[in-house]
C-alpha atoms as a PDB file:
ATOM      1  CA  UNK A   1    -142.901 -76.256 105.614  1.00  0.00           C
ATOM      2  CA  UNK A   2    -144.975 -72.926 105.136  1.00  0.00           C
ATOM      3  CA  UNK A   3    -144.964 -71.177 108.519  1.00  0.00           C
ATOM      4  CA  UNK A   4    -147.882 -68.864 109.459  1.00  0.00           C
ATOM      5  CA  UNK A   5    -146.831 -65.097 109.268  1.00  0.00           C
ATOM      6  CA  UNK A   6    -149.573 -63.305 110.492  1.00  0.00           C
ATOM      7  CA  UNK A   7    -150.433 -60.077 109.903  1.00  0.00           C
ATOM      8  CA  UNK A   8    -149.793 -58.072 112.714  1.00  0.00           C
ATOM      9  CA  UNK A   9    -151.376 -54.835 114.253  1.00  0.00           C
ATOM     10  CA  UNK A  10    -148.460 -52.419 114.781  1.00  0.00           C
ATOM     11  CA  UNK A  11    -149.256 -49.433 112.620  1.00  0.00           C
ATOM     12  CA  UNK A  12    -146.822 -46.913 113.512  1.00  0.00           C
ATOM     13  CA  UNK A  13    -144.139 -49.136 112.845  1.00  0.00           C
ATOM     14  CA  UNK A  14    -145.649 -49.910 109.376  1.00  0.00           C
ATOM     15  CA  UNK A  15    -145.928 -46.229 108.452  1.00  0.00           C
ATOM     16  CA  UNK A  16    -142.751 -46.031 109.429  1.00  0.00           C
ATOM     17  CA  UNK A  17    -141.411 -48.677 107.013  1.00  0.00           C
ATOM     18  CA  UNK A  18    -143.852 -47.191 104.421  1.00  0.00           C
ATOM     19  CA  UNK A  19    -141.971 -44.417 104.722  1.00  0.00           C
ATOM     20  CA  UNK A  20    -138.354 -45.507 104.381  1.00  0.00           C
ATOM     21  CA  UNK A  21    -139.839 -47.474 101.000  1.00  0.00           C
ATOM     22  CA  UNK A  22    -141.600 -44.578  99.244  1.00  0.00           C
ATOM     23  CA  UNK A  23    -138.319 -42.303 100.205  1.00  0.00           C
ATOM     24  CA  UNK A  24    -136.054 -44.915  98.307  1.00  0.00           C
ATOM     25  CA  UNK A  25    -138.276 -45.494  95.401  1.00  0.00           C
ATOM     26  CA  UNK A  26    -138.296 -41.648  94.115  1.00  0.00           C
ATOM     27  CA  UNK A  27    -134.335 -42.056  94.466  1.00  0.00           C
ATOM     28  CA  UNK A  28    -134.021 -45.356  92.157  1.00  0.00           C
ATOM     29  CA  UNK A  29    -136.394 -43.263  89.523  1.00  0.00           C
ATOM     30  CA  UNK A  30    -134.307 -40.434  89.204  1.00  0.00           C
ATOM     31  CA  UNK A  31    -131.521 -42.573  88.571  1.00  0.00           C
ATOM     32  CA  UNK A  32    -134.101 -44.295  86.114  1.00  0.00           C
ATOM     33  CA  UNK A  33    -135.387 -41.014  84.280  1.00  0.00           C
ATOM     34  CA  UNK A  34    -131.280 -40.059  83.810  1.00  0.00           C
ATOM     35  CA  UNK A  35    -130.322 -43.598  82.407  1.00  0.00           C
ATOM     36  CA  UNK A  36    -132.871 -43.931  79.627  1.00  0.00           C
ATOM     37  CA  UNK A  37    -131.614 -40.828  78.264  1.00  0.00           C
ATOM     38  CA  UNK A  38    -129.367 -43.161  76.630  1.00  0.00           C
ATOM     39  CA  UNK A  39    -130.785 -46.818  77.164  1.00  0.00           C
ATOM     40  CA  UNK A  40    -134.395 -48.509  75.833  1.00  0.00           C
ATOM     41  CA  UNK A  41    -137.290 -49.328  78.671  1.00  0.00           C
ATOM     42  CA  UNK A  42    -136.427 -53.525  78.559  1.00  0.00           C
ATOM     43  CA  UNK A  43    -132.663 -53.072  79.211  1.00  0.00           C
ATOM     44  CA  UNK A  44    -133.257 -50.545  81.767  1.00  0.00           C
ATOM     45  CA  UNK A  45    -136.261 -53.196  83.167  1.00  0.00           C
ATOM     46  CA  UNK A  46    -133.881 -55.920  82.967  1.00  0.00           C
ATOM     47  CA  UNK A  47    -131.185 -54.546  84.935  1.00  0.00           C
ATOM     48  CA  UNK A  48    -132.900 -53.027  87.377  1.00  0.00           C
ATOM     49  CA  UNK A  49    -134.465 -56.332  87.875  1.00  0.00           C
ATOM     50  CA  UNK A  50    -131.276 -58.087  87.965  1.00  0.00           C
ATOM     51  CA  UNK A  51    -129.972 -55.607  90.536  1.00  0.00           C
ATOM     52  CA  UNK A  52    -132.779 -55.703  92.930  1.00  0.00           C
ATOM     53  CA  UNK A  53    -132.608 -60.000  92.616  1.00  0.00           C
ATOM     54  CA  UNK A  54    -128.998 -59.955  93.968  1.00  0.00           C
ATOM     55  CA  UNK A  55    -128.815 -57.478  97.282  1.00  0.00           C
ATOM     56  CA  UNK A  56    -132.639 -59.619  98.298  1.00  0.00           C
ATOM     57  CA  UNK A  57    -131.312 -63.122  97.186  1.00  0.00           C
ATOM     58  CA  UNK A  58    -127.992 -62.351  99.628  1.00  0.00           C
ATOM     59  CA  UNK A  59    -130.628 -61.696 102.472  1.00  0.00           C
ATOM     60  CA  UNK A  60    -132.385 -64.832 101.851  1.00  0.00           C
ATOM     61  CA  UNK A  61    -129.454 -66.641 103.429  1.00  0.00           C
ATOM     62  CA  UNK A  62    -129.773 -64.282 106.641  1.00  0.00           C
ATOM     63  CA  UNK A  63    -133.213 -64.759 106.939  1.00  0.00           C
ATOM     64  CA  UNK A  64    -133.693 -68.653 107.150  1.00  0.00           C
ATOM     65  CA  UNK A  65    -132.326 -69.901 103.864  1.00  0.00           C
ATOM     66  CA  UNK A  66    -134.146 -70.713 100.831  1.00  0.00           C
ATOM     67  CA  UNK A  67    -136.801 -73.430 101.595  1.00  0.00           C
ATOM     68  CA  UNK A  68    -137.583 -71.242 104.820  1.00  0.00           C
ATOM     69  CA  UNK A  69    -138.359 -68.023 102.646  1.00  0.00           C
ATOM     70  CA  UNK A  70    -139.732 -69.645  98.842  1.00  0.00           C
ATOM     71  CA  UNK A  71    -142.151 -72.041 100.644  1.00  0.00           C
ATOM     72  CA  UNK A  72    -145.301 -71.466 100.049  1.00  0.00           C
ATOM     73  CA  UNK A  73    -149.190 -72.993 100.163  1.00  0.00           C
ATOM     74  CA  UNK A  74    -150.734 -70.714  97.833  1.00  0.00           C
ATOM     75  CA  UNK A  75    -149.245 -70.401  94.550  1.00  0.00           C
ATOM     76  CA  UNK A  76    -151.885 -69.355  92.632  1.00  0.00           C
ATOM     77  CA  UNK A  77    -151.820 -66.310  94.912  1.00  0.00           C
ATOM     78  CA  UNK A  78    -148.481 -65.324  93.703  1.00  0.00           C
ATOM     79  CA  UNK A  79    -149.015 -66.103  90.599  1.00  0.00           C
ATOM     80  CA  UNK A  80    -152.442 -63.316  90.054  1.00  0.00           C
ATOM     81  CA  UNK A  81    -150.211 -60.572  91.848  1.00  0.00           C
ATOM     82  CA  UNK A  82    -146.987 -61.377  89.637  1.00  0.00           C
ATOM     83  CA  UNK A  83    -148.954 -60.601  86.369  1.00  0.00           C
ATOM     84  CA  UNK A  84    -150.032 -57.407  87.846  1.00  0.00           C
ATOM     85  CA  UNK A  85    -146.990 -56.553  89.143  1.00  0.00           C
ATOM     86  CA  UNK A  86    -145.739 -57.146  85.525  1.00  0.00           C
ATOM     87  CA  UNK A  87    -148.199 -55.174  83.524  1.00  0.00           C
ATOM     88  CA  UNK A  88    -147.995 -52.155  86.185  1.00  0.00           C
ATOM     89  CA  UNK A  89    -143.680 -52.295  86.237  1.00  0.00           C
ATOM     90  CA  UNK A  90    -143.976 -51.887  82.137  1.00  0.00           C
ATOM     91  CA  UNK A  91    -146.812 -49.281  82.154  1.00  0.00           C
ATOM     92  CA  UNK A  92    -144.409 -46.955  84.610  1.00  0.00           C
ATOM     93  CA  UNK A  93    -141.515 -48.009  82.890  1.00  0.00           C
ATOM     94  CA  UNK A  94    -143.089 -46.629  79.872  1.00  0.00           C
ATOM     95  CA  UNK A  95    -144.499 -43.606  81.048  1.00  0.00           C
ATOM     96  CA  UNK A  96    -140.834 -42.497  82.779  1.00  0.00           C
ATOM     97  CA  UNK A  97    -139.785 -43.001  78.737  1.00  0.00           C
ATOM     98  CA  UNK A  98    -142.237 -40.519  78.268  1.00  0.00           C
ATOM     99  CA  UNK A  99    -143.409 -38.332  80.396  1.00  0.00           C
ATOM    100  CA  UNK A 100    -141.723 -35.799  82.941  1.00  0.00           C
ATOM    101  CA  UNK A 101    -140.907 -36.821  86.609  1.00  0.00           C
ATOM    102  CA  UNK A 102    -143.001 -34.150  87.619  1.00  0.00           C
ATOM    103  CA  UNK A 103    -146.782 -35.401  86.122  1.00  0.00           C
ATOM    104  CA  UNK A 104    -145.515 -38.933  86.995  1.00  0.00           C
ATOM    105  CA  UNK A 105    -145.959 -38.315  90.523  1.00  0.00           C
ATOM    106  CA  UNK A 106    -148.699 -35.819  90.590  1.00  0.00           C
ATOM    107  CA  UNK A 107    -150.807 -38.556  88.819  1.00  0.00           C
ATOM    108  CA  UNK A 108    -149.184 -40.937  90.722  1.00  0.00           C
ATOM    109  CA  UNK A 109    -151.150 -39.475  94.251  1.00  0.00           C
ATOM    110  CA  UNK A 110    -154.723 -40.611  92.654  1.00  0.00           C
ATOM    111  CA  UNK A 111    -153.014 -44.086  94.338  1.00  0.00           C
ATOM    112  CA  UNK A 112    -154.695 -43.419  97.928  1.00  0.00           C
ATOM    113  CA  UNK A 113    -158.325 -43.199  96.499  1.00  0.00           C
ATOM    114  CA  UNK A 114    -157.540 -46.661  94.654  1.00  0.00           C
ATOM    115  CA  UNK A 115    -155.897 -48.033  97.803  1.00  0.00           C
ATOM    116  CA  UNK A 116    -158.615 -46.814  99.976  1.00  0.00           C
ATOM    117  CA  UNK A 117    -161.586 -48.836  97.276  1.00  0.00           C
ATOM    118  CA  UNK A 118    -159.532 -51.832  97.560  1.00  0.00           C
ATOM    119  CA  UNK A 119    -159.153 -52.010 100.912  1.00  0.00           C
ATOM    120  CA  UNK A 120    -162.601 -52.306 101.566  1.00  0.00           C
ATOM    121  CA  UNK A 121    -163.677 -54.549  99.192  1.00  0.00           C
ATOM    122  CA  UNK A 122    -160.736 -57.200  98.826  1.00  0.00           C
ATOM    123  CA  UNK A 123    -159.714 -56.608 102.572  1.00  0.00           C
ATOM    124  CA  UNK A 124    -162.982 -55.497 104.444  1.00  0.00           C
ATOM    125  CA  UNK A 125    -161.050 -52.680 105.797  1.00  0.00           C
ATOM    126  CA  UNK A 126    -163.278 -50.179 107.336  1.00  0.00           C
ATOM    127  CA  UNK A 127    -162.195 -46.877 106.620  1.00  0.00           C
ATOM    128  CA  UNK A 128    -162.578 -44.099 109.280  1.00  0.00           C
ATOM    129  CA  UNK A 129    -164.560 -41.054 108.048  1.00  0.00           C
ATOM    130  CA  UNK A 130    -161.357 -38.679 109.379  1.00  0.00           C
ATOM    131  CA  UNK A 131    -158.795 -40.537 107.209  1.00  0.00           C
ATOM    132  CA  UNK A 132    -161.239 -39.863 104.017  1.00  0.00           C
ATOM    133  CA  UNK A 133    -161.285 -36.397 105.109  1.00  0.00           C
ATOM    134  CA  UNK A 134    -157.193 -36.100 105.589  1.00  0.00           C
ATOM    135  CA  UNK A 135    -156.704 -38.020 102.089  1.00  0.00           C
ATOM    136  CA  UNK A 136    -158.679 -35.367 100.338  1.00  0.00           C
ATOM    137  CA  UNK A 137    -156.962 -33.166 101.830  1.00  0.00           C
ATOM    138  CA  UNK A 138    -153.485 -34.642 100.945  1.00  0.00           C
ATOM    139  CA  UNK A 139    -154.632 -34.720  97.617  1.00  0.00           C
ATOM    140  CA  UNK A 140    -155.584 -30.826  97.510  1.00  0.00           C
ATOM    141  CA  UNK A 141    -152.391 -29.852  98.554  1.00  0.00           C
ATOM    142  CA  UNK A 142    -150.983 -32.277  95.616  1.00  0.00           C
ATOM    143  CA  UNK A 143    -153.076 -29.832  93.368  1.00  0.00           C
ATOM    144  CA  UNK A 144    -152.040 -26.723  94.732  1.00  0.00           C
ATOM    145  CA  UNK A 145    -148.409 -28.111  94.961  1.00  0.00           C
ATOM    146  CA  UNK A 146    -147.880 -29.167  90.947  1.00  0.00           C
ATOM    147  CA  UNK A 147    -150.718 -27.146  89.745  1.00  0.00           C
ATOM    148  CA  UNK A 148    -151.207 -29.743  87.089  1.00  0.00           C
ATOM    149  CA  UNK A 149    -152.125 -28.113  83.893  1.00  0.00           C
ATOM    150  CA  UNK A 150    -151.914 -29.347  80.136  1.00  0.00           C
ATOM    151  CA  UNK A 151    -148.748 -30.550  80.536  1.00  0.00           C
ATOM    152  CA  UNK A 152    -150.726 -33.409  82.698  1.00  0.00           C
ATOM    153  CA  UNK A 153    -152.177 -35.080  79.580  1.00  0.00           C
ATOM    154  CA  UNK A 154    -148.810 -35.594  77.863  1.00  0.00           C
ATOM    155  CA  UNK A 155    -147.891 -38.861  76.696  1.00  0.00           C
ATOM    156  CA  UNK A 156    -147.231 -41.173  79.370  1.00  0.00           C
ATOM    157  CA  UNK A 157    -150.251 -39.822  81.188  1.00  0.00           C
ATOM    158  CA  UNK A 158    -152.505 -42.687  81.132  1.00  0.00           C
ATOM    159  CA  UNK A 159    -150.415 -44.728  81.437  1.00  0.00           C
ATOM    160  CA  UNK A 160    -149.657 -43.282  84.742  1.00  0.00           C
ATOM    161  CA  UNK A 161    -153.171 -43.802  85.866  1.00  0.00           C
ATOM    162  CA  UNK A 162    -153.445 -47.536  84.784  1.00  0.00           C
ATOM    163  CA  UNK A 163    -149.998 -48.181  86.535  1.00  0.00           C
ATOM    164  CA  UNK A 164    -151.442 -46.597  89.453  1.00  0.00           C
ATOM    165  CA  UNK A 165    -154.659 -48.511  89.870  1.00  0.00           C
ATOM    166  CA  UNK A 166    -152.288 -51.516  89.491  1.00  0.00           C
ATOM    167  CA  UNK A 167    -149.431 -50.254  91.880  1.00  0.00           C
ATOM    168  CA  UNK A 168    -152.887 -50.612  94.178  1.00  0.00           C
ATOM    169  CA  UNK A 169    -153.999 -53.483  93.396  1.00  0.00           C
ATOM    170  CA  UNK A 170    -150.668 -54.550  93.764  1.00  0.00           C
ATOM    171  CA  UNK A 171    -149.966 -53.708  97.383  1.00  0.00           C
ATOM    172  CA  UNK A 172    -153.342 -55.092  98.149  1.00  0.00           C
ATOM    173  CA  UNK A 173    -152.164 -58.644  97.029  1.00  0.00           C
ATOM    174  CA  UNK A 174    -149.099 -58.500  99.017  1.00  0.00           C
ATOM    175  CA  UNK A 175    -150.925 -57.830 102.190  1.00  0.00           C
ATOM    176  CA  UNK A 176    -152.905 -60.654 101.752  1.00  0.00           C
ATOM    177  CA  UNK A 177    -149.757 -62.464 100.486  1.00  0.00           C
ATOM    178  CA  UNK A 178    -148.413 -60.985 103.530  1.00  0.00           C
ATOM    179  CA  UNK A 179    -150.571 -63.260 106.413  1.00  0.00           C
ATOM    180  CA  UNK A 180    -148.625 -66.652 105.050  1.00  0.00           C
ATOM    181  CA  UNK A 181    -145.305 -65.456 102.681  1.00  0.00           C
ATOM    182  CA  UNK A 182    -142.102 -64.609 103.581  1.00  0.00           C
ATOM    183  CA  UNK A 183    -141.559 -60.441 102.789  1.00  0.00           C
ATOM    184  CA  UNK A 184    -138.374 -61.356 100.471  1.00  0.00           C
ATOM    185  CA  UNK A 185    -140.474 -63.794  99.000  1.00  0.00           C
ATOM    186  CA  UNK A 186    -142.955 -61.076  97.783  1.00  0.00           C
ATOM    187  CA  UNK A 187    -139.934 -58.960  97.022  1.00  0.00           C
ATOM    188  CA  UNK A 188    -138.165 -61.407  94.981  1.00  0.00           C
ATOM    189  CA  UNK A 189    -141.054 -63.143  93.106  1.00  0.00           C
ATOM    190  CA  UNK A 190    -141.570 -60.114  90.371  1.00  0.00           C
ATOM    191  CA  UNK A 191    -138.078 -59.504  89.745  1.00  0.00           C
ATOM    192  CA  UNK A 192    -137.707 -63.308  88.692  1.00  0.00           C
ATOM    193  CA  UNK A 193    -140.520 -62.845  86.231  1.00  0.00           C
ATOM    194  CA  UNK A 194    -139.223 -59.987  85.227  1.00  0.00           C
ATOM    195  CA  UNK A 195    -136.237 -61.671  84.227  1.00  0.00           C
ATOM    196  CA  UNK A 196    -137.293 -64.618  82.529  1.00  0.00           C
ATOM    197  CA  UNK A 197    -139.938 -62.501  80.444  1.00  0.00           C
ATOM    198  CA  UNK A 198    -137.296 -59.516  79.265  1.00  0.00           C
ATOM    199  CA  UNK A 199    -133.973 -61.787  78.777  1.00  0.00           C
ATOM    200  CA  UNK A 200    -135.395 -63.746  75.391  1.00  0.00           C
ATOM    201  CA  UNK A 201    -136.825 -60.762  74.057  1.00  0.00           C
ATOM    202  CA  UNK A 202    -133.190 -58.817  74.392  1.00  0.00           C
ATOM    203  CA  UNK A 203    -131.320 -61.940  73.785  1.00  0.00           C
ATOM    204  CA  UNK A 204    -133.371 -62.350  70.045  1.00  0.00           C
ATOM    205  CA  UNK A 205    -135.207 -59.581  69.525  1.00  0.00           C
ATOM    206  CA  UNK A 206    -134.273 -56.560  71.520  1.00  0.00           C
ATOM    207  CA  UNK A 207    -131.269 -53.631  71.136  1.00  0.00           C
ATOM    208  CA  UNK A 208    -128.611 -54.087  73.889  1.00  0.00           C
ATOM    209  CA  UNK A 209    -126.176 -51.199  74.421  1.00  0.00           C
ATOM    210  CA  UNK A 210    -122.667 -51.786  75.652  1.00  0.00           C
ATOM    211  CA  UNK A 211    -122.559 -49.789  79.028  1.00  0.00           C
ATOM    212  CA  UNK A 212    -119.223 -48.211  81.244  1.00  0.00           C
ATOM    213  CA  UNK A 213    -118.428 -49.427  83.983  1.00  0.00           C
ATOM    214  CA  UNK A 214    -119.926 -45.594  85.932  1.00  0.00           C
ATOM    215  CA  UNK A 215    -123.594 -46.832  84.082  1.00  0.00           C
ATOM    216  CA  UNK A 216    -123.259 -50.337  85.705  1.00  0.00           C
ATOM    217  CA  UNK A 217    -122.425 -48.899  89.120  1.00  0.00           C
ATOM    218  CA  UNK A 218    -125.814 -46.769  88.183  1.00  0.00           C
ATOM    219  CA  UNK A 219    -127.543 -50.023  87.961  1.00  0.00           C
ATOM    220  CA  UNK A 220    -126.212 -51.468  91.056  1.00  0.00           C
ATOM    221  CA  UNK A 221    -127.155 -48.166  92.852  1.00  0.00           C
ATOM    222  CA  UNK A 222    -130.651 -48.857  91.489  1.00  0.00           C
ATOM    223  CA  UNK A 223    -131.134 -52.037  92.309  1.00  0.00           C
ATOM    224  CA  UNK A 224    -129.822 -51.914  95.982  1.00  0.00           C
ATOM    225  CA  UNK A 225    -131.938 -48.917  96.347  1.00  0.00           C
ATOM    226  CA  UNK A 226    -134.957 -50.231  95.729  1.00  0.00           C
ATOM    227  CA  UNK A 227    -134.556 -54.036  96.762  1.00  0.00           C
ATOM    228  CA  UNK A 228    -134.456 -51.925 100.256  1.00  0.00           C
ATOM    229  CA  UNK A 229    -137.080 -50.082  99.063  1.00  0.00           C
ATOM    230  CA  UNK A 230    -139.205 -53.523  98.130  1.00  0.00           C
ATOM    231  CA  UNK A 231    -138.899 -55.211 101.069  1.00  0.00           C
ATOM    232  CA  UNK A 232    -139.660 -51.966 103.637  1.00  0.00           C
ATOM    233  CA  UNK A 233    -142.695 -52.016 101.755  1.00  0.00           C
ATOM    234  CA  UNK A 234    -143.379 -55.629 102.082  1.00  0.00           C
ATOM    235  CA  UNK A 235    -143.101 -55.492 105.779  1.00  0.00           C
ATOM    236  CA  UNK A 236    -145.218 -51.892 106.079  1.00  0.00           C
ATOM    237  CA  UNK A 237    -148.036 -53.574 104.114  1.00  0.00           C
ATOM    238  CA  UNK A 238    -147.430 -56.815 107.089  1.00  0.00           C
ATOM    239  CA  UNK A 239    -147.695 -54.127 110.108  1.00  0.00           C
ATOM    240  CA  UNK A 240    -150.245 -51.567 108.771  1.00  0.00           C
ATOM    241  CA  UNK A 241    -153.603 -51.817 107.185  1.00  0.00           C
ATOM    242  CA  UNK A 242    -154.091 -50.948 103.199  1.00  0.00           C
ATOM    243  CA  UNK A 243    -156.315 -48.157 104.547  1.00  0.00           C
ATOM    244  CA  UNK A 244    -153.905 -46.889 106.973  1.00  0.00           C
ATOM    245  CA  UNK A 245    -151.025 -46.747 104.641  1.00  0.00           C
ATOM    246  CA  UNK A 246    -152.789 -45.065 101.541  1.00  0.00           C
ATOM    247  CA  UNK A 247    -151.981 -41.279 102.397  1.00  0.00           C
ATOM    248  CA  UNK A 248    -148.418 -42.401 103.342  1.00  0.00           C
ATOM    249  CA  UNK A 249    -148.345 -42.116  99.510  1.00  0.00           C
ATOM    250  CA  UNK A 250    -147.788 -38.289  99.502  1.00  0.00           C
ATOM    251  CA  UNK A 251    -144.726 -38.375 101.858  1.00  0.00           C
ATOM    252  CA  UNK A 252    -142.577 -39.493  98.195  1.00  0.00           C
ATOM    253  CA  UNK A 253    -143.476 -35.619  97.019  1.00  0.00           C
ATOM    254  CA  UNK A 254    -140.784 -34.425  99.605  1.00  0.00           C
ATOM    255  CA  UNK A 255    -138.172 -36.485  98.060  1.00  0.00           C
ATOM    256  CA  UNK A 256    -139.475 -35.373  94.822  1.00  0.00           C
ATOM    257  CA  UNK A 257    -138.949 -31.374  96.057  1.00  0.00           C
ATOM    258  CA  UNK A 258    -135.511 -32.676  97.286  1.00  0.00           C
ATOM    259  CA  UNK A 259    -134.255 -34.104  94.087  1.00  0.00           C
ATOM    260  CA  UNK A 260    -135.839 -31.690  92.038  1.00  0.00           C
ATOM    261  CA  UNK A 261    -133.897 -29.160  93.885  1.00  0.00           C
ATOM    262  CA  UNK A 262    -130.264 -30.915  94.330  1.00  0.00           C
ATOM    263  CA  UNK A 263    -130.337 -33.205  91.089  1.00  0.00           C
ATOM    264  CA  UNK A 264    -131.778 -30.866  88.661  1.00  0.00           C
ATOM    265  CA  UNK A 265    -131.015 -27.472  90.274  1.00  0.00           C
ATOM    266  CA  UNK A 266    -134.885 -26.985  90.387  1.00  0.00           C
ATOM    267  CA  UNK A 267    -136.274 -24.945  93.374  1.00  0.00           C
ATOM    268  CA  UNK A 268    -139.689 -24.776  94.401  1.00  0.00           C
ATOM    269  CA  UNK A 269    -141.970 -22.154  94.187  1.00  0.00           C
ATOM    270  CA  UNK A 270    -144.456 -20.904  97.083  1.00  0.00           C
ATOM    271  CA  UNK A 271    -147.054 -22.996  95.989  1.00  0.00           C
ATOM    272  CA  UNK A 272    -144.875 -26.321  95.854  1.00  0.00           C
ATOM    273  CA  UNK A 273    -143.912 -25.156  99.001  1.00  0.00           C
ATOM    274  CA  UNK A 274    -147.879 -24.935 100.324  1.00  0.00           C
ATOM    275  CA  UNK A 275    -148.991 -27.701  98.908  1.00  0.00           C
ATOM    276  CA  UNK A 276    -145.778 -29.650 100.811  1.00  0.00           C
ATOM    277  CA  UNK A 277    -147.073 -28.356 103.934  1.00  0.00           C
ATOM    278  CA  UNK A 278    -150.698 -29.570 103.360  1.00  0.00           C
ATOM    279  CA  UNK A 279    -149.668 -33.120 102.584  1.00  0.00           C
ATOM    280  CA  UNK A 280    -147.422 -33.695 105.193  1.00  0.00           C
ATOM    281  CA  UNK A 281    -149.549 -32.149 107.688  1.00  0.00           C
ATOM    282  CA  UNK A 282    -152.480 -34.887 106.012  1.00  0.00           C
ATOM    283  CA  UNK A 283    -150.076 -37.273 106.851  1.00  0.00           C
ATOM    284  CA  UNK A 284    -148.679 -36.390 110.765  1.00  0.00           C
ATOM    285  CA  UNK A 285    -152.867 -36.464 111.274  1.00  0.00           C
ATOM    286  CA  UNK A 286    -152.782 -40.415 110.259  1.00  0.00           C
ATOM    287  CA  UNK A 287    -150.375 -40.868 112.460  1.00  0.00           C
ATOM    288  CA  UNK A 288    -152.342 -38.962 115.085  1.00  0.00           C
ATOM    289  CA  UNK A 289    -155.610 -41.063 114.339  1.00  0.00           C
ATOM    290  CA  UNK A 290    -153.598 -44.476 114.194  1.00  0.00           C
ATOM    291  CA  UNK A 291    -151.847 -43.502 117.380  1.00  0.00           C
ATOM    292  CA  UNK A 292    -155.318 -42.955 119.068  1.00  0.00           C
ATOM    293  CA  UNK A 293    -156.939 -45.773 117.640  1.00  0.00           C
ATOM    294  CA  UNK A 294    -154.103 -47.968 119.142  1.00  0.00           C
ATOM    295  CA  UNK A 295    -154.366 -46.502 122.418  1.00  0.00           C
ATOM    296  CA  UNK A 296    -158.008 -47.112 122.627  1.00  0.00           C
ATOM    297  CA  UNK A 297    -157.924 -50.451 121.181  1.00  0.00           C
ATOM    298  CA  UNK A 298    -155.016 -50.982 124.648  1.00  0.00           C
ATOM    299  CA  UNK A 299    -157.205 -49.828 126.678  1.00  0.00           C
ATOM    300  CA  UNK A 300    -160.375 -51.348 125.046  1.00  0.00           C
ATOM    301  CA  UNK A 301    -162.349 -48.084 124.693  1.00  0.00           C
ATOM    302  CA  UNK A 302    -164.115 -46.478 121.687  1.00  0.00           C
ATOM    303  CA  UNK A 303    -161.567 -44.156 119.974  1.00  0.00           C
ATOM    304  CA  UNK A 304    -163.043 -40.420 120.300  1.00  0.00           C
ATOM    305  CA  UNK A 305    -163.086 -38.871 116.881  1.00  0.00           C
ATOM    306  CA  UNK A 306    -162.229 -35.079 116.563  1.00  0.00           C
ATOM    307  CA  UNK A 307    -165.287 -34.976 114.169  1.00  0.00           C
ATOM    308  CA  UNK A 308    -167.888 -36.184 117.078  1.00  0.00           C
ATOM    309  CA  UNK A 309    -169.942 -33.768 119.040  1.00  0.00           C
ATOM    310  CA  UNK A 310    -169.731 -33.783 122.990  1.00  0.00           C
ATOM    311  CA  UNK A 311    -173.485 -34.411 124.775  1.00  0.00           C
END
């Protein structure tokens, strides 16, 4: 029996989860980037899939079982955001083959604009003219942060900006997914497909490497990381609006800084360091707005916008 999970109105705590997601997922891709120094894109895939399906298929069984989370009444649903979810997992997978950490995350913050479109026409989110306003400015300080120059248009650019349309579209579908499924559900769902669709190819077709046992407990670190990372997500995009959640986007360039600076010995300039402040100042005025907006919506008044003039 497919239970009604509705979506529910409690946007700080979605941010919040937002948050914990987008900090794990820069994590798992440095781990990524450093592994296919010496591995192709479809064994890499593959085990990362594998490792995210265990940690979420172990909190099935604490979260009502099997036929309590896999139920379903729309299918078909699952079934349209699975094939994006594939086409947008290879498209970054390839463009972390390619491209530099660096210009796959500053191309990676054109996802709020997309996010913001999407909203409004798949979800008939309306979209407060203050949140356009703090997006664009996120997105300046993005500029000012990586300065993005020629070394934008390298390989695995557009890929970047195809995967990033898709990444979305893709957390679009699981909000609406999101008002009847089961968050481990949408978790588990593309790293199944993923699965079925990579194994033949490496089994026939594909180079495997033989790995040590340090690279497997890589893979595991992966996997746990962003199975966690999945399912925050999953239950962000079940508290918070699309529209809401766009601009939480930028807070993954702080983890970027951070590993920049402790993984690669890379520190930021002054205008990384601006450009920081910008976006996460965008961001703590969300929070602001969405606090407000709550507030009023308690106390069933109008929200006052900073950008209206007093009478």
């Amino acid at each position: 029996m497919t239970h009604n999970r509705k979506l529910q109105d409690k946007a700080p705590l979605g941010i919040f989860l937002m948050i914990i997601g987008l900090a794990l997922y820069p994590i798992s891709d440095a781990f990524v980037k450093h592994l296919m120094e010496t591995y192709s894109v479809p064994q890499i895939t593959f085990l990362r899939a594998i490792t995210r399906f265990i940690p979420l298929m172990i909190a099935v069984f604490f979260q009502g079982g099997v036929r309590h989370v896999f139920s379903t009444k729309y299918p078909q649903r699952h079934i349209g955001r699975l094939l994006v979810s594939l086409v947008f997992t290879f498209s970054f997978m390839y463009a972390f083959s390619t491209g530099s950490l660096t210009t796959i995350y500053t191309l990676g913050y054109t996802s709020p604009f997309f996010m913001i479109i999407l909203s409004a026409i798949l979800l008939k989110e309306s979209v407060k003219f203050e949140k356009w306003i703090a997006v664009g400015i996120g997105l300046i300080g993005v500029i000012i942060a990586m300065r993005p120059g020629s070394n934008v248009f390298e390989m695995g650019a557009i890929f970047v900006l195809f995967a990033t349309f898709l990444g979305a579209l893709n957390k679009i579908l699981m909000r609406r997914l999101a008002s009847t499924e089961h968050s481990l559900a949408i978790a588990i769902y593309p790293n199944i497909l993923m699965m079925l669709i990579i194994f033949p190819y490496l089994l026939f077709a594909g180079p495997w490497q033989s790995m040590p046992w340090s690279h497997w407990g890589a893979f595991a670190i992966v996997g746990a990381i962003t199975a966690a990372g999945q399912y925050a997500i999953a239950q962000g995009l079940r508290f918070a609006q699309g529209s809401t959640l766009a601009p939480i986007d930028y807070s993954s360039f702080i983890w970027v800084v951070m590993l920049d600076l402790f993984w690669w010995d890379k520190s930021p300039d002054g205008y990384t360091l601006i450009g920081a402040a910008i976006i996460v100042g965008s961001n703590l005025f969300i929070l602001y707005r969405t606090r407000q907006e709550e507030l009023a919506k308690q106390a069933k008044l109008p929200a006052t916008s900073p950008w209206s003039t007093a009478l």
